[in-house]
Protein backbone atom coordinates (compact mmCIF):
# COMPACT_ATOMS: atom_id res chain seq x y z
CA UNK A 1 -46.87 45.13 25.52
CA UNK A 2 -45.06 45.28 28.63
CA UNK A 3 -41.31 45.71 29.04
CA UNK A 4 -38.94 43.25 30.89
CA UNK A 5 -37.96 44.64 33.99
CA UNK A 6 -34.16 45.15 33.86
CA UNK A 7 -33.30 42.53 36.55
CA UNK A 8 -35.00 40.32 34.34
CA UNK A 9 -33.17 41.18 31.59
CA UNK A 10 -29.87 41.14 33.13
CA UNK A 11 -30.73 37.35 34.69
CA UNK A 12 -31.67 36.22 31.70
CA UNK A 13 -28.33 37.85 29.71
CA UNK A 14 -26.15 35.99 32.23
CA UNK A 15 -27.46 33.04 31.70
CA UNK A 16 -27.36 33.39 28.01
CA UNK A 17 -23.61 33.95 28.82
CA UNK A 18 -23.50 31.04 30.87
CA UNK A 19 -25.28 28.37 28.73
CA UNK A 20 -22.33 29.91 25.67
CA UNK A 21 -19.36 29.23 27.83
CA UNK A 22 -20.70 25.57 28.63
CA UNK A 23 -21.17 25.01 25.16
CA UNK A 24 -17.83 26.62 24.30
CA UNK A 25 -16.67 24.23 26.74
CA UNK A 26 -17.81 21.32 25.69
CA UNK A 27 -16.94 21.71 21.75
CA UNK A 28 -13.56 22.40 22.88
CA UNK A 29 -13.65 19.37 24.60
CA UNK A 30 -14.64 17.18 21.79
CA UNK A 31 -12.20 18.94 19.51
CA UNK A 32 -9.73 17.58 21.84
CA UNK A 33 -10.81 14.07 22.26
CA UNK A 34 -12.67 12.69 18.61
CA UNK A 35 -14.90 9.93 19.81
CA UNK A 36 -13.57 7.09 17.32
CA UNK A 37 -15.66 5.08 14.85
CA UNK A 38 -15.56 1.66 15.50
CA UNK A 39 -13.77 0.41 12.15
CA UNK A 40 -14.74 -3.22 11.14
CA UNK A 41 -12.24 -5.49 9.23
CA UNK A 42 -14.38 -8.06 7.13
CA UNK A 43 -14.62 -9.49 4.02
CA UNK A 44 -16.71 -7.71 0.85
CA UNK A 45 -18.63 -9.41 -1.56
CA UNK A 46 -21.03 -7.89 -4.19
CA UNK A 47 -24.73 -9.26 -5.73
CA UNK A 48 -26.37 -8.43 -8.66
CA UNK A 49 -29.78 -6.74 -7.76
CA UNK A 50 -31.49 -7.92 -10.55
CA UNK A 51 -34.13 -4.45 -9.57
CA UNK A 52 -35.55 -6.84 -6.54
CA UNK A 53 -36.33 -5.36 -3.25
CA UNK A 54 -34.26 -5.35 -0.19
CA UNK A 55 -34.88 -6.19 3.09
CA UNK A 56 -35.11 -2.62 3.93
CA UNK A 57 -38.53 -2.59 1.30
CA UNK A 58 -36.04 -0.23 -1.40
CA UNK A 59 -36.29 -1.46 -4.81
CA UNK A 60 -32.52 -1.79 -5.83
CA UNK A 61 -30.54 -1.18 -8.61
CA UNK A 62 -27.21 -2.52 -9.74
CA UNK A 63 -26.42 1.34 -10.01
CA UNK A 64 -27.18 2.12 -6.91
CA UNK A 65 -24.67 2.43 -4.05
CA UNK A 66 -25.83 -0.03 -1.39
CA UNK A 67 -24.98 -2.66 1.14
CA UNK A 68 -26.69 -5.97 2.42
CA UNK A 69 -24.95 -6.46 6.64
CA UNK A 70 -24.43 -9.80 7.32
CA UNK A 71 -27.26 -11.11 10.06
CA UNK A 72 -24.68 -10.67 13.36
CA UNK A 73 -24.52 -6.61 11.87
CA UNK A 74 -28.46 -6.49 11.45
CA UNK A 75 -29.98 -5.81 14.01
CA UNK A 76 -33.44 -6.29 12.95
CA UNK A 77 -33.16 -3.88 9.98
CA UNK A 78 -32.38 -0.76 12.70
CA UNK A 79 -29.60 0.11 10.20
CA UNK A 80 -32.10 1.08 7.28
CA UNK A 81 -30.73 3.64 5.57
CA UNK A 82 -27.80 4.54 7.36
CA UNK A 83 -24.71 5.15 5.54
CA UNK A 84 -21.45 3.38 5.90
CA UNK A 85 -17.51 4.34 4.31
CA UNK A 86 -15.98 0.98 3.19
CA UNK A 87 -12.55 1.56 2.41
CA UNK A 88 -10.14 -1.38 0.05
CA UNK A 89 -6.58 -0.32 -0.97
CA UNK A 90 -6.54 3.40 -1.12
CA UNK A 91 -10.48 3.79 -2.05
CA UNK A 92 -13.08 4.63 -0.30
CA UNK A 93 -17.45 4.77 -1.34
CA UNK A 94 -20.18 5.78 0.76
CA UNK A 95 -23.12 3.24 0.78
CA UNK A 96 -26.21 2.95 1.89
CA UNK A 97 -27.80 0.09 4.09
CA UNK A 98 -30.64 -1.01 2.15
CA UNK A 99 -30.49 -5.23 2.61
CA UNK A 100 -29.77 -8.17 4.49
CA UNK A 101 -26.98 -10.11 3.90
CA UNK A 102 -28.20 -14.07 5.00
CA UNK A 103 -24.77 -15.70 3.46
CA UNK A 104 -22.68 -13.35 5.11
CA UNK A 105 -21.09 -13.79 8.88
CA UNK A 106 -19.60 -11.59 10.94
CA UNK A 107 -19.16 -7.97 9.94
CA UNK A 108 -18.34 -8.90 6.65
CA UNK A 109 -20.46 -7.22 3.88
CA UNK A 110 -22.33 -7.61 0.79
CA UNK A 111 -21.98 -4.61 -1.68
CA UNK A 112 -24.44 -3.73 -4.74
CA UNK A 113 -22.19 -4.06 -8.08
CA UNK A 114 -21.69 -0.26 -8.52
CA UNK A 115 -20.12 -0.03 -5.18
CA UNK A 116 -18.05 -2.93 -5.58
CA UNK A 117 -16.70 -2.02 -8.95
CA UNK A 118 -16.02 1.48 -7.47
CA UNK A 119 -13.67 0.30 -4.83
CA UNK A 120 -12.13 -2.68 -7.41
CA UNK A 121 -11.69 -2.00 -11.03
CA UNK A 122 -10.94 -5.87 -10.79
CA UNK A 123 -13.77 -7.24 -9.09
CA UNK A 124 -14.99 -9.94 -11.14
CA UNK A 125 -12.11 -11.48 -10.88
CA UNK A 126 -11.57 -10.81 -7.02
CA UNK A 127 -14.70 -11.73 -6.47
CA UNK A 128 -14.30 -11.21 -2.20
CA UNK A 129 -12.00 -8.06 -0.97
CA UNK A 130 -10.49 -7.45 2.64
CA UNK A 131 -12.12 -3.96 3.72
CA UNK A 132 -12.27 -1.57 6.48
CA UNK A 133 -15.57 0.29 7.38
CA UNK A 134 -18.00 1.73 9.48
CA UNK A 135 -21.05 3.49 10.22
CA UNK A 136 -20.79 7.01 9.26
């Protein structure tokens, strides 16, 4: 095995230094300016799975902690799996994108019945809540 010769190693040291200050750099740059989420106020709605399949091919439960977008949100199914926070007076759940939404418009959102009854101990009743959320 042959050694580095010590010019190499001191290029390649500085440059190690280097490429650690950029980086330093640059996270305390985006400590300093968050990019923002896009929020979306819409309208949420929850189904009862009935153990079909989804539009993303997952076979859902009414357990489960998913979301049908509406058609404009879509996409062509490019949000599979994702995760979104949906947020309703004070409470927030994490769900995942696992269906497609035909009835809805806009950014408003269809939420399995575990979600929905999560976020609104009154949901039956309710029946459509005014949320906030995004794509986490």
């Amino acid at each position: 095995m042959i050694a580095p010769q010590p010019e190499q190693v001191s290029s390649e040291v500085e440059e190690a230094i280097q490429w650690r200050a950029e980086v330093s750099e640059f996270v305390e740059l985006r400590a300093a300016n968050p990019v923002k989420r896009q929020s979306f106020n819409a309208e949420a709605t929850y189904y009862d799975t009935d153990g079909g399949f989804g539009a993303c091919g997952t076979q859902l439960q009414n357990s489960d902690f998913a979301v049908a977008l509406s058609e404009d949100t879509w996409d062509g199914g490019a949000h599979c799996g994702e995760s979104i926070t949906v947020d309703y007076n004070g409470a927030s759940v994490i769900v995942t994108v696992e269906d497609l939404c035909p009835g809805c418009s806009g950014d408003n959102i269809d939420l399995v019945e575990a979600a929905m009854a999560a976020l609104d101990s009154n949901y039956v009743n309710d029946g459509i809540i005014p949320v906030t959320w995004f794509f986490d």
